[in-house]
Protein backbone atom coordinates (compact mmCIF):
# COMPACT_ATOMS: atom_id res chain seq x y z
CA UNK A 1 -5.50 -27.98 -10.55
CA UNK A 2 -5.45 -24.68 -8.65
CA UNK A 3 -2.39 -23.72 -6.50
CA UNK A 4 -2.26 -24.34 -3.07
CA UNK A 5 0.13 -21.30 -3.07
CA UNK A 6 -1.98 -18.73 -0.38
CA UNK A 7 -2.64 -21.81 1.68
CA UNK A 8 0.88 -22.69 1.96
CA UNK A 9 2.18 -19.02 2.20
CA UNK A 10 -0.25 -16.84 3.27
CA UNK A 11 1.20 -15.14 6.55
CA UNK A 12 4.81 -15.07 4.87
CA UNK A 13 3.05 -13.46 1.94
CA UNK A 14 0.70 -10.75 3.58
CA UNK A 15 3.55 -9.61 5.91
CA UNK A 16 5.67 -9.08 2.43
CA UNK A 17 2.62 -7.38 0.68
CA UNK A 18 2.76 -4.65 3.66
CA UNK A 19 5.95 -3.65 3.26
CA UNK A 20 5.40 -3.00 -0.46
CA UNK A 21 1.96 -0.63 0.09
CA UNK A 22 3.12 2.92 -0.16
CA UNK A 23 1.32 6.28 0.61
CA UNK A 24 2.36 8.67 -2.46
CA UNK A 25 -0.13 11.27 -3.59
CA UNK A 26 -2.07 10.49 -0.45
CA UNK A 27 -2.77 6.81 -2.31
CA UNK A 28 -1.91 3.62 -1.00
CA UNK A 29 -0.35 2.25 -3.95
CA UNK A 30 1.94 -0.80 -5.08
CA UNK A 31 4.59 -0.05 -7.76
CA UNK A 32 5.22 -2.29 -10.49
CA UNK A 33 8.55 -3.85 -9.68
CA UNK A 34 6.92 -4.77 -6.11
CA UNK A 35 4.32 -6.28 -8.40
CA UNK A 36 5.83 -8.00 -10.51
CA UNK A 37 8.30 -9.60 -7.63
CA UNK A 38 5.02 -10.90 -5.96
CA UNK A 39 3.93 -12.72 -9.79
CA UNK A 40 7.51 -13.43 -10.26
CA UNK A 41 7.30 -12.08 -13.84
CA UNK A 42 9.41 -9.26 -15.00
CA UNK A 43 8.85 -6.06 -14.42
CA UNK A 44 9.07 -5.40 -18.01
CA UNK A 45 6.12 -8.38 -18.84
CA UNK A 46 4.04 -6.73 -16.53
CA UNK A 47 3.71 -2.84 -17.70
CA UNK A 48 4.05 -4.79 -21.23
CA UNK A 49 0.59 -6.20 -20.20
CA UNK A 50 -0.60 -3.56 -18.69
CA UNK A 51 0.35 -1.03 -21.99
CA UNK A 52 -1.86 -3.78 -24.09
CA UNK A 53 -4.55 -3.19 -21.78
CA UNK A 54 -4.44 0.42 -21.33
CA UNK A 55 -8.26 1.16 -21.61
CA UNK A 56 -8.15 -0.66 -18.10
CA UNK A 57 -5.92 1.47 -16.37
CA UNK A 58 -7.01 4.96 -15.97
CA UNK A 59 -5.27 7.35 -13.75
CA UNK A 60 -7.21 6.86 -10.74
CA UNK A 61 -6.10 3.20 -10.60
CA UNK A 62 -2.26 3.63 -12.37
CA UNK A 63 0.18 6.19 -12.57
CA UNK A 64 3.32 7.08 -13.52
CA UNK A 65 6.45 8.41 -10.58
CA UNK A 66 7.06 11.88 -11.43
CA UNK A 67 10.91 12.85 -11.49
CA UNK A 68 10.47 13.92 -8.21
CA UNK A 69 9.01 10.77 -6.82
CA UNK A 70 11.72 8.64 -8.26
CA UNK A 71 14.17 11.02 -6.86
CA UNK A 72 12.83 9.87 -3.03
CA UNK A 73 12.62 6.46 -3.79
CA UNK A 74 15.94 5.84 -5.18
CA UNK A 75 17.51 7.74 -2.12
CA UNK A 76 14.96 6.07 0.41
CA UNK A 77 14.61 2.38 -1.05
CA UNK A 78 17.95 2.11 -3.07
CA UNK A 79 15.84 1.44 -6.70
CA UNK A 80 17.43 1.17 -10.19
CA UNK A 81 18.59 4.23 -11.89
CA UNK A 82 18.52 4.54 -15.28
CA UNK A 83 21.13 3.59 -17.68
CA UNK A 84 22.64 0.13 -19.01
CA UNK A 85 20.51 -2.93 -16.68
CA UNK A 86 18.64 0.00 -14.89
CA UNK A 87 14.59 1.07 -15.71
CA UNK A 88 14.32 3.60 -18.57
CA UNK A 89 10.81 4.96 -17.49
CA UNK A 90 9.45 5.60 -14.26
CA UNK A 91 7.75 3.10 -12.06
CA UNK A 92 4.19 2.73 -12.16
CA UNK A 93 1.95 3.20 -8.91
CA UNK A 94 -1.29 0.83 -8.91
CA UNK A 95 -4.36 1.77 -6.44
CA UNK A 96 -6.10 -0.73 -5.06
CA UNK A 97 -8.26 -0.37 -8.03
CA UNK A 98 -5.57 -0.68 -10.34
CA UNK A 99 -4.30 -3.82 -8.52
CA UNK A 100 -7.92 -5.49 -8.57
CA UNK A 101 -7.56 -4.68 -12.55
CA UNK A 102 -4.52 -6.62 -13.14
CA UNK A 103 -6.20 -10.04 -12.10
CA UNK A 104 -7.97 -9.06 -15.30
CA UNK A 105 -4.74 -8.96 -16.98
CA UNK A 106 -2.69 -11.45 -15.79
CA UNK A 107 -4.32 -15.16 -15.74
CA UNK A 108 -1.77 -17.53 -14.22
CA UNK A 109 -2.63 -19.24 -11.03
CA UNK A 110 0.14 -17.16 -8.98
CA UNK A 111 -1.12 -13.99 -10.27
CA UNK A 112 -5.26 -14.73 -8.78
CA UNK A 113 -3.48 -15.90 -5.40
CA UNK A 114 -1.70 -12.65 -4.72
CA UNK A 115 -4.48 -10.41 -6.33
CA UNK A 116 -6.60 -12.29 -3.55
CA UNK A 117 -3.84 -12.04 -1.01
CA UNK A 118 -3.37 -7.92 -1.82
CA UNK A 119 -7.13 -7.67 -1.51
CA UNK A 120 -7.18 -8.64 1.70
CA UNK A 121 -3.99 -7.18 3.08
CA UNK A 122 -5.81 -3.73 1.77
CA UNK A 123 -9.05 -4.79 3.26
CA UNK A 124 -7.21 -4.86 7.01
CA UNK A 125 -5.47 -2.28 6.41
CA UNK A 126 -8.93 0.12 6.13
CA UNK A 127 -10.43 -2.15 8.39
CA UNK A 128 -7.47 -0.77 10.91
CA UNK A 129 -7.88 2.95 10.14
CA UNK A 130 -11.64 2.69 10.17
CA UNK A 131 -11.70 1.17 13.90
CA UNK A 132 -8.70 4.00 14.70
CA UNK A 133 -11.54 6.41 13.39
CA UNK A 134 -14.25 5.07 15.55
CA UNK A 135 -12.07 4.75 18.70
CA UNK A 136 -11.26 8.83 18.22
CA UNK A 137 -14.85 9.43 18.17
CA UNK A 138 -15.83 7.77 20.96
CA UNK A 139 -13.24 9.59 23.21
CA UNK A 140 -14.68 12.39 22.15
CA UNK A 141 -18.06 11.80 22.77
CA UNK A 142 -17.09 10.77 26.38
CA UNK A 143 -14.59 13.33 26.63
CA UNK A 144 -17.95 15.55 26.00
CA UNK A 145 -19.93 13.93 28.23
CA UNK A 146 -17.46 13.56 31.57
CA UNK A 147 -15.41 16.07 30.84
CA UNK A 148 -15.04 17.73 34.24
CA UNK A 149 -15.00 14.29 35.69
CA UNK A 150 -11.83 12.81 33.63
CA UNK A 151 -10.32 15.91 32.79
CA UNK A 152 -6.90 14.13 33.72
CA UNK A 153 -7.60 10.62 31.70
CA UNK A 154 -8.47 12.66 28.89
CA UNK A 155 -5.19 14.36 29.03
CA UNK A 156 -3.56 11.39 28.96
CA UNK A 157 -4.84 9.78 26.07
CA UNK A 158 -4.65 12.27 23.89
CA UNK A 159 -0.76 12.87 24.78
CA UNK A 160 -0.54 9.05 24.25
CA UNK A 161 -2.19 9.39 21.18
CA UNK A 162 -0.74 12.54 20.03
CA UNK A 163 2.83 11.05 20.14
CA UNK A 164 1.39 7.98 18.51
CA UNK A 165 0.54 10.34 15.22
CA UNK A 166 4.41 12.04 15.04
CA UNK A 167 5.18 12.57 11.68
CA UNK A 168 7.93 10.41 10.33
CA UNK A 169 10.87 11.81 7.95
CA UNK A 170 9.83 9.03 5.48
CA UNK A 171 8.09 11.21 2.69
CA UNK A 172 6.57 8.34 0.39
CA UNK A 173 5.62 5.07 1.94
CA UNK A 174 3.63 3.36 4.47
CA UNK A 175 4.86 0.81 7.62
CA UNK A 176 3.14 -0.99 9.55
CA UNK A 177 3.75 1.96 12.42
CA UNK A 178 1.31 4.52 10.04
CA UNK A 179 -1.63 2.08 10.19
C-alpha cells in the first residue's frame, strides 16, 4: 500500500523543499545532501545510485561544486569539510531535470512522494516568475499607452519595484524573497 506521506506532510514538506532550491550557475538546483535528507537515505547511497546510473545524469541535469562553489557554501550554509566524518568529493547539484531522473533511480515509496512534491514546488516557483514576467509587461504596455497621464504612478511602481529587485550579498542560493 502506497504512503500517505505527501497527504500527511505536504505543506511542512514544500516549505522545506524551498529552502533547499539554490540558484548556482544561474540553475535552480538541489544538492545531494538536501536530497538525500528529503529520502532519508545517505548521502553516500544516493550519488552511489546515481554513479550506477550515470548514463542518466548528464551535465545539464547533474553537476559537480567546483572548489569555488564549495568554498561559498561552507562559509554561507556551515556544510561538511573534508577530512575524517566530513564529504571527500564535492556535492552534486541536480536540475530539475536531474531531480525528475532520480525517481528513475530511486524506487521506494518516500522517494516518488518527494520527487512529486519537488515537482511541484518547482512548478510554482516558474509559475511565480512567469506571472512576475507578465505583470512587468503589462506596466509597460500601459506605461506606453498613458504615459503623460500617470507619469507619477508609473514612477512609483517602478521605485517600488526597483527596490523589490536589490541584489542580495547571498552569492549561491535562492529564498523565498528572490521568487
Amino acid at each position: 500500500m502506497r504512503s500517505h506521506f505527501l497527504m500527511n506532510h505536504s505543506p511542512k514538506l514544500l516549505e522545506n523543499i524551498d529552502s533547499k532550491i539554490y540558484l548556482i550557475r544561474g540553475e535552480k538546483v538541489m544538492l545531494d545532501h538536501d536530497l538525500a535528507e528529503l529520502y532519508e537515505v545517505p548521502t553516500m547511497r544516493l550519488n552511489e545510485q546515481v554513479r550506477r546510473n550515470a548514463k542518466r545524469f548528464p551535465a545539464d541535469f547533474m553537476f559537480p561544486l567546483s572548489d569555488h562553489e564549495v568554498a561559498i557554501l561552507k562559509s554561507q550554509f556551515a556544510i561538511s569539510s573534508g577530512g575524517w566524518g566530513g564529504r571527500r568529493s564535492p556535492p552534486l547539484a541536480f536540475t530539475e531535470q536531474g531531480v525528475a531522473m532520480l525517481s528513475a533511480v530511486l524506487k521506494s515509496d518516500r522517494a516518488i512522494d518527494v520527487n512529486i512534491a519537488i515537482m511541484r514546488t518547482f512548478v510554482r516557483m516558474r509559475e511565480v516568475l512567469n506571472s512576475s514576467t507578465r505583470f512587468e509587461k503589462q506596466i509597460a504596455v500601459l506605461e506606453a499607452k498613458y504615459d503623460h497621464k500617470f507619469k507619477i504612478i508609473f514612477t512609483a511602481i517602478r521605485k517600488l519595484m526597483s527596490e523589490q529587485a536589490i541584489p542580495r550579498k547571498r552569492v549561491i542560493g535562492l529564498s523565498k524573497k528572490d521568487i
